[in-house]
PDB file of N, CA and C in Angstrom:
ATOM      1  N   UNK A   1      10.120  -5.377 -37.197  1.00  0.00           N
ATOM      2  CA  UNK A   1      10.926  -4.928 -36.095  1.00  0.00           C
ATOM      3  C   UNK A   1      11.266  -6.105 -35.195  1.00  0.00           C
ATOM      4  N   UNK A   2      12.579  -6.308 -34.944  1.00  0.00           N
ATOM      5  CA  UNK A   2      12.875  -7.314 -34.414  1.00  0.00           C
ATOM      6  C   UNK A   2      13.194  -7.006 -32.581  1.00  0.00           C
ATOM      7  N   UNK A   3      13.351  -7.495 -32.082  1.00  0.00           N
ATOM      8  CA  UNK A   3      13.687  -7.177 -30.314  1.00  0.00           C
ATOM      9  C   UNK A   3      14.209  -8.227 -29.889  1.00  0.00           C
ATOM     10  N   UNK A   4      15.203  -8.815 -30.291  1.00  0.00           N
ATOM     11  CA  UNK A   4      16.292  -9.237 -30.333  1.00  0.00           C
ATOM     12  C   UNK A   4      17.342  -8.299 -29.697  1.00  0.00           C
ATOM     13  N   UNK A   5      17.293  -6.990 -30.171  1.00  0.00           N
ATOM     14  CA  UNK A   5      18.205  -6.351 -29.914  1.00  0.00           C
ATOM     15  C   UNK A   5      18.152  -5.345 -28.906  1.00  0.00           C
ATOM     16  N   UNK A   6      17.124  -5.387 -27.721  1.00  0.00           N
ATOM     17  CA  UNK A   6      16.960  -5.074 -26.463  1.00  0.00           C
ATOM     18  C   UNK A   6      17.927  -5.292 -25.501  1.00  0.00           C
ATOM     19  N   UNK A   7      18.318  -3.933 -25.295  1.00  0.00           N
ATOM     20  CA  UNK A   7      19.459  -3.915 -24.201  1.00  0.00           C
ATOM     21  C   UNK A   7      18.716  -4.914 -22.388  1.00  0.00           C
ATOM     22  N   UNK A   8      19.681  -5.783 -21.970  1.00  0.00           N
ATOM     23  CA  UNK A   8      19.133  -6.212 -20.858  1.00  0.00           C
ATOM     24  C   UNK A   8      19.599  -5.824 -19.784  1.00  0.00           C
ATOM     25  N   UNK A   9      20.352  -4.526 -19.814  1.00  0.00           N
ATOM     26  CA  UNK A   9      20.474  -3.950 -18.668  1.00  0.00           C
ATOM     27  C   UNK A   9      19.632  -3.466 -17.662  1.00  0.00           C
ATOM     28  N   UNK A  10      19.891  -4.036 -16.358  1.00  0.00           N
ATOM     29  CA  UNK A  10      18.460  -3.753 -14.923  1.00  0.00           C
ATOM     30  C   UNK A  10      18.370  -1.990 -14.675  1.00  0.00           C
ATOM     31  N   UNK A  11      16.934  -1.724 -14.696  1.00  0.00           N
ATOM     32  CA  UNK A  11      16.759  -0.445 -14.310  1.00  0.00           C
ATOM     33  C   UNK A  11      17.030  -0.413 -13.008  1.00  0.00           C
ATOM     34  N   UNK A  12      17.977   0.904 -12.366  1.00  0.00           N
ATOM     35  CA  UNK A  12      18.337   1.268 -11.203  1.00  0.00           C
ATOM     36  C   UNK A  12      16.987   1.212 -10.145  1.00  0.00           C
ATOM     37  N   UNK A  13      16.240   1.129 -10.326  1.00  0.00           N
ATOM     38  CA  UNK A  13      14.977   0.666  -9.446  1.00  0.00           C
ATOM     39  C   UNK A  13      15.312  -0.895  -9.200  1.00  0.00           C
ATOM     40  N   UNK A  14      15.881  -1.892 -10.114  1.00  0.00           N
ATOM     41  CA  UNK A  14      15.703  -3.068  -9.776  1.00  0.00           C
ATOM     42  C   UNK A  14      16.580  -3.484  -9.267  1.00  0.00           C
ATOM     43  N   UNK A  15      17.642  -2.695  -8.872  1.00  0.00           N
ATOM     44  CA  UNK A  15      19.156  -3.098  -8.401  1.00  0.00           C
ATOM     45  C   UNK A  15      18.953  -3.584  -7.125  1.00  0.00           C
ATOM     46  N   UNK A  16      19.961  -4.154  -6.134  1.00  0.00           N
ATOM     47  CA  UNK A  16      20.179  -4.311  -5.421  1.00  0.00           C
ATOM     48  C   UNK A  16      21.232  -3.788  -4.608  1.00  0.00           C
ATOM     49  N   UNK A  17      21.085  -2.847  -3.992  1.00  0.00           N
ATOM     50  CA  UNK A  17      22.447  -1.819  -3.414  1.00  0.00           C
ATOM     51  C   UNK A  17      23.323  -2.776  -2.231  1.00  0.00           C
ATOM     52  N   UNK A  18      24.948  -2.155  -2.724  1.00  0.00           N
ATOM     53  CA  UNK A  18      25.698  -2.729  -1.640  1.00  0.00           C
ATOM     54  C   UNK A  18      25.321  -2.731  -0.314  1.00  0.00           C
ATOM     55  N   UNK A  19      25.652  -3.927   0.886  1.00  0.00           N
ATOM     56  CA  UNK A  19      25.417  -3.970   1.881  1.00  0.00           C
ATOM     57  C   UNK A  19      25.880  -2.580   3.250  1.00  0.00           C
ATOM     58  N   UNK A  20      26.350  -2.193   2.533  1.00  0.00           N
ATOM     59  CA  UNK A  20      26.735  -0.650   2.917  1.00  0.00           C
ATOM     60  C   UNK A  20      25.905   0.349   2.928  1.00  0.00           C
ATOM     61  N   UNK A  21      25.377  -0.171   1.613  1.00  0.00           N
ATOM     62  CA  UNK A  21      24.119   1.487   2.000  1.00  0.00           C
ATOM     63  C   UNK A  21      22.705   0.612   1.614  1.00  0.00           C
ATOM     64  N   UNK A  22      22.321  -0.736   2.128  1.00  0.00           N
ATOM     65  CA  UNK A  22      21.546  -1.122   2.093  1.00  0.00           C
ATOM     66  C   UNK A  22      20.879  -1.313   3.814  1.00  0.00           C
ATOM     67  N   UNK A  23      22.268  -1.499   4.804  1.00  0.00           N
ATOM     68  CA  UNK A  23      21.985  -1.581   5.983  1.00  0.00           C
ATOM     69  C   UNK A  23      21.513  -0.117   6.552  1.00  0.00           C
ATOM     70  N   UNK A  24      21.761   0.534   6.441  1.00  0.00           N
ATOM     71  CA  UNK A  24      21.179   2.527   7.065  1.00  0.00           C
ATOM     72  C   UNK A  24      19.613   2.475   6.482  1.00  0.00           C
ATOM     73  N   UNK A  25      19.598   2.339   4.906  1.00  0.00           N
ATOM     74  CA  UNK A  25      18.884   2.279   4.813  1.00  0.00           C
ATOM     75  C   UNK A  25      17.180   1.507   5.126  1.00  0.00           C
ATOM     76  N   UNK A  26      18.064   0.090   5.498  1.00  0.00           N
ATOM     77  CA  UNK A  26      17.099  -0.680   6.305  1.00  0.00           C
ATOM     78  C   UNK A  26      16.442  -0.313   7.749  1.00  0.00           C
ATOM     79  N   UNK A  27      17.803   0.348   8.502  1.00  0.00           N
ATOM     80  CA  UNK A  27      17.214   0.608   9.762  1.00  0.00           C
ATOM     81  C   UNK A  27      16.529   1.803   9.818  1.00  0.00           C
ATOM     82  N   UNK A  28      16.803   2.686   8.764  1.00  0.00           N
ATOM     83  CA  UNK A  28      15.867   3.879   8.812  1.00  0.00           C
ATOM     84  C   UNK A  28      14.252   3.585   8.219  1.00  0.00           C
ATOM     85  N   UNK A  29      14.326   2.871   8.219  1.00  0.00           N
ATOM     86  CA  UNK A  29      12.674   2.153   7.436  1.00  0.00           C
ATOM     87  C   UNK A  29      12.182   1.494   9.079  1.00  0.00           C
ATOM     88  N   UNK A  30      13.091   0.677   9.660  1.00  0.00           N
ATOM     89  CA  UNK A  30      12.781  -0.049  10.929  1.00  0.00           C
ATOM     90  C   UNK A  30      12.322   1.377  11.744  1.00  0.00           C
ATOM     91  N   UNK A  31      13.089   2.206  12.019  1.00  0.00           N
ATOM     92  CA  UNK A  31      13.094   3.214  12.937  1.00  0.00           C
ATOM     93  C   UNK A  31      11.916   4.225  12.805  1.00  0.00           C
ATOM     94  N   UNK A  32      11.504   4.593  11.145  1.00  0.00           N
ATOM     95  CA  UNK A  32      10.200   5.075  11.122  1.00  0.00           C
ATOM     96  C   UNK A  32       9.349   4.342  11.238  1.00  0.00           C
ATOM     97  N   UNK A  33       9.237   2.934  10.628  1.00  0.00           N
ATOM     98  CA  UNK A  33       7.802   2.223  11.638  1.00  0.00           C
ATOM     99  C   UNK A  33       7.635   2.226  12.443  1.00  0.00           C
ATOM    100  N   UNK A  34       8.840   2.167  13.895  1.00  0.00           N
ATOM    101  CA  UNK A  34       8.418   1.925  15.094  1.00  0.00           C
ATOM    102  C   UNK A  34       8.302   3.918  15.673  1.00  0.00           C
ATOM    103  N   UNK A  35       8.418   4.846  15.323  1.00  0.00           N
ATOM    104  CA  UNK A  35       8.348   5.619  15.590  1.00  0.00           C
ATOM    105  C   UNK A  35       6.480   6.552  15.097  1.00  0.00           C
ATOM    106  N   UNK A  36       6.236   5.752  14.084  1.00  0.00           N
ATOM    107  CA  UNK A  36       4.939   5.856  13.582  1.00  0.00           C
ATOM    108  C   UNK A  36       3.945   5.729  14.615  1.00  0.00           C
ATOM    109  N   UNK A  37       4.540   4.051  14.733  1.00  0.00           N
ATOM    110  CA  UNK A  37       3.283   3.596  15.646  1.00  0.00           C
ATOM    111  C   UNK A  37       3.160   3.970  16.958  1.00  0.00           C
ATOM    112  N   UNK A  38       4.208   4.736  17.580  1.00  0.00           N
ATOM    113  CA  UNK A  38       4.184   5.522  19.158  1.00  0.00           C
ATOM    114  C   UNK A  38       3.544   6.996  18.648  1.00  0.00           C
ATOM    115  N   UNK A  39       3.840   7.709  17.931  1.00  0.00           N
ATOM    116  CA  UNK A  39       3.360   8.788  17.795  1.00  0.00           C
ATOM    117  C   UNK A  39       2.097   8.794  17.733  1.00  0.00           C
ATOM    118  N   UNK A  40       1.507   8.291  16.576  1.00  0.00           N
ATOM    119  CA  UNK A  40      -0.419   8.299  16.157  1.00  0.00           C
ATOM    120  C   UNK A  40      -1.018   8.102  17.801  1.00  0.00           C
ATOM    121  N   UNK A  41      -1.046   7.422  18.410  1.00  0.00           N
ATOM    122  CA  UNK A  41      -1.896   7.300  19.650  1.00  0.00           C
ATOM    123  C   UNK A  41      -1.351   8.667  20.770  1.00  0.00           C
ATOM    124  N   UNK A  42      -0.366   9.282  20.378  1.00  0.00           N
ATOM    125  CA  UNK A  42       0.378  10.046  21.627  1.00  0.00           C
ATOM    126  C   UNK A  42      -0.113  11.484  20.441  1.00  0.00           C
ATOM    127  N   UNK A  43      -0.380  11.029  19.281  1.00  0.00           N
ATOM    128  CA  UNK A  43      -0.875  13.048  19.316  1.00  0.00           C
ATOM    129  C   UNK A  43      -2.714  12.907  18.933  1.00  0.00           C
ATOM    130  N   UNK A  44      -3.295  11.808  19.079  1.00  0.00           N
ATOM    131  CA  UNK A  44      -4.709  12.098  18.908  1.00  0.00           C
ATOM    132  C   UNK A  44      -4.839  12.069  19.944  1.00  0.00           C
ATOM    133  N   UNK A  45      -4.556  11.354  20.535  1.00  0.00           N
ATOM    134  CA  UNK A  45      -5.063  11.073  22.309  1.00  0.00           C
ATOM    135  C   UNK A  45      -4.551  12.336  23.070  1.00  0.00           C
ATOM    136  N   UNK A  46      -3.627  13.285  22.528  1.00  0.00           N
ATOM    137  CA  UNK A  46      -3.807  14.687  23.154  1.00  0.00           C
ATOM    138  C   UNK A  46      -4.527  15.583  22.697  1.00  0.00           C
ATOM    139  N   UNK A  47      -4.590  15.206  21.666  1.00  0.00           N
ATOM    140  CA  UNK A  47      -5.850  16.002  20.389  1.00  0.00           C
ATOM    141  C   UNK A  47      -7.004  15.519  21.091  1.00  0.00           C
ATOM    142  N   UNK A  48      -7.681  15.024  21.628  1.00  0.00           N
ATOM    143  CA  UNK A  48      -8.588  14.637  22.084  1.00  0.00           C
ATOM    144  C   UNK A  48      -8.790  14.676  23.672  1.00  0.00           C
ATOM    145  N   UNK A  49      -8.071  15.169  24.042  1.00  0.00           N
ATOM    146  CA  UNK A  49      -7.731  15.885  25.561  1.00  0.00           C
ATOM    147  C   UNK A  49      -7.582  14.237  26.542  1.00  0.00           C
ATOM    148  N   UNK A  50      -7.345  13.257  26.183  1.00  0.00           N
ATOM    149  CA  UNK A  50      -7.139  11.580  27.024  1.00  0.00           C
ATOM    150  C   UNK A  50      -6.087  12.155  28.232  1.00  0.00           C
ATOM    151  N   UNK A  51      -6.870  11.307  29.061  1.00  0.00           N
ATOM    152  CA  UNK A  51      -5.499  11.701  30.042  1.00  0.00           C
ATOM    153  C   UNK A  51      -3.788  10.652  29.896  1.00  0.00           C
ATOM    154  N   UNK A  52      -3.182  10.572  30.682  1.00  0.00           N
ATOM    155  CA  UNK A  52      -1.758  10.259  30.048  1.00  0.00           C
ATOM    156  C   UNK A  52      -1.921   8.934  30.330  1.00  0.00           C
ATOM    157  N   UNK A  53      -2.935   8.702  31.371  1.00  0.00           N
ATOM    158  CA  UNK A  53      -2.982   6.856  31.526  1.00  0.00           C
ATOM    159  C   UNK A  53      -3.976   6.743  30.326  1.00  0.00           C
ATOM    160  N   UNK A  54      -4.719   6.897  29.667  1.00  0.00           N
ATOM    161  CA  UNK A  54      -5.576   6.507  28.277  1.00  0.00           C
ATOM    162  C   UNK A  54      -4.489   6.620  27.162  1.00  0.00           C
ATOM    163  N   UNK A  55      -3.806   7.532  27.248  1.00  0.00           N
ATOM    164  CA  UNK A  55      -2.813   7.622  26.261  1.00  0.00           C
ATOM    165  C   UNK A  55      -1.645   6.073  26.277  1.00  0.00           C
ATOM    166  N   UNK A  56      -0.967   5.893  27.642  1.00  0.00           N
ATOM    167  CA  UNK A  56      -0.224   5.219  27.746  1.00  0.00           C
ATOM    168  C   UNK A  56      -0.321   3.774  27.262  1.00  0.00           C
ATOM    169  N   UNK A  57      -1.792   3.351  27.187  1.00  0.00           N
ATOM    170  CA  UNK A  57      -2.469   2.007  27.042  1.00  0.00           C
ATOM    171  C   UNK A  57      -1.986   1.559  25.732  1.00  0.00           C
ATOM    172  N   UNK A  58      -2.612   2.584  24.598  1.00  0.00           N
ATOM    173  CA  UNK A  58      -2.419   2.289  23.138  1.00  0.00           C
ATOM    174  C   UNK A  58      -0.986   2.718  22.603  1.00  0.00           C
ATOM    175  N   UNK A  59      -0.064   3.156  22.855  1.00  0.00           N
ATOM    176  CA  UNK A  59       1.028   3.601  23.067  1.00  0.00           C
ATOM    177  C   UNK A  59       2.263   3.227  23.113  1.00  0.00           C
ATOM    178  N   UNK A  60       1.948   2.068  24.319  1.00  0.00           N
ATOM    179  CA  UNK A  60       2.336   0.418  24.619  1.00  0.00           C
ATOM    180  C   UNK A  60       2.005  -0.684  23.626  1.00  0.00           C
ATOM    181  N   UNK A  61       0.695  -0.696  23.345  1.00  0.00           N
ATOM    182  CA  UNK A  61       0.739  -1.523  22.058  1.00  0.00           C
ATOM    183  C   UNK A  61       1.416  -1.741  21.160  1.00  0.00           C
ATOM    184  N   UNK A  62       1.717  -0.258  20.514  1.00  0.00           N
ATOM    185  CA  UNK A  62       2.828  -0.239  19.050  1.00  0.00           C
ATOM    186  C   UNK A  62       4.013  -0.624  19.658  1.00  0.00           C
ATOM    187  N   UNK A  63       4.418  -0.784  21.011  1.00  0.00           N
ATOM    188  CA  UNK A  63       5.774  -1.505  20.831  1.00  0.00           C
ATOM    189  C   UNK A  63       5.706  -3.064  20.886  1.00  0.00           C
ATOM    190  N   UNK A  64       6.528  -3.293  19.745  1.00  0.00           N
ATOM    191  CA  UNK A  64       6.875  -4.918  19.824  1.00  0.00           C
ATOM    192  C   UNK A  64       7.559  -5.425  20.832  1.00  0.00           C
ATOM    193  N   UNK A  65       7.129  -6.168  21.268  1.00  0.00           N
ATOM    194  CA  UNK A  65       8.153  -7.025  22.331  1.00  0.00           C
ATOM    195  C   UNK A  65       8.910  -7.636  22.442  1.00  0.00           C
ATOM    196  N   UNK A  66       9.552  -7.816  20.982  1.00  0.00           N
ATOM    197  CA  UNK A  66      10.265  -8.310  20.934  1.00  0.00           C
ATOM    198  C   UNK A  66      11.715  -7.834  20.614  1.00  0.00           C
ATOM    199  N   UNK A  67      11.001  -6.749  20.356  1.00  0.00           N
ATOM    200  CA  UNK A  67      12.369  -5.403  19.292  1.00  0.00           C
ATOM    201  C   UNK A  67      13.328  -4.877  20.542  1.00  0.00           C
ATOM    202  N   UNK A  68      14.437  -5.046  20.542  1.00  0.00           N
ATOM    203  CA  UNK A  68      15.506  -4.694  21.518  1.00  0.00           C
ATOM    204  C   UNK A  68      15.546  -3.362  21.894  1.00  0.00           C
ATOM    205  N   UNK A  69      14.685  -2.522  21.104  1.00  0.00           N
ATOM    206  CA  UNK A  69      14.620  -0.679  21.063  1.00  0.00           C
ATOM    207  C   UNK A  69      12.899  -0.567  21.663  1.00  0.00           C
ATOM    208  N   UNK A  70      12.506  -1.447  22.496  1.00  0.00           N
ATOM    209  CA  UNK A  70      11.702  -0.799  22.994  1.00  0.00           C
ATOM    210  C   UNK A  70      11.439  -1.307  24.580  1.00  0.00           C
TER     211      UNK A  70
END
């Protein structure tokens, strides 16, 4: 059996999508990380009865300081 004759066409996993639907898709990846990291401290820390200044501390953390959206 020879394999020579292996198609080398890229599996759609390995593609690289136009800059069109690569940009939405980027910022929706940006937008759930930074939305991750505000939530987790804002629903245990009510789960855990914290008052809103204990809450606010770690809260503040997950935002970057540098990110124009926070």
């Amino acid at each position: 059996m020879s394999t020579s004759n292996a198609v080398s066409a890229k599996h759609p996993v390995d593609e690289i999508p136009r800059l069109d639907r690569l940009f939405p898709l980027g910022l929706q990846h940006v937008l759930a990380m930074y939305a991750g990291a505000i939530a987790v401290p804002l629903i245990v820390g009510g789960a855990l009865g914290y008052s809103s200044e204990d809450i606010a501390h770690p809260a503040s953390l997950g935002q970057p300081r540098a990110c124009p959206l926070a």
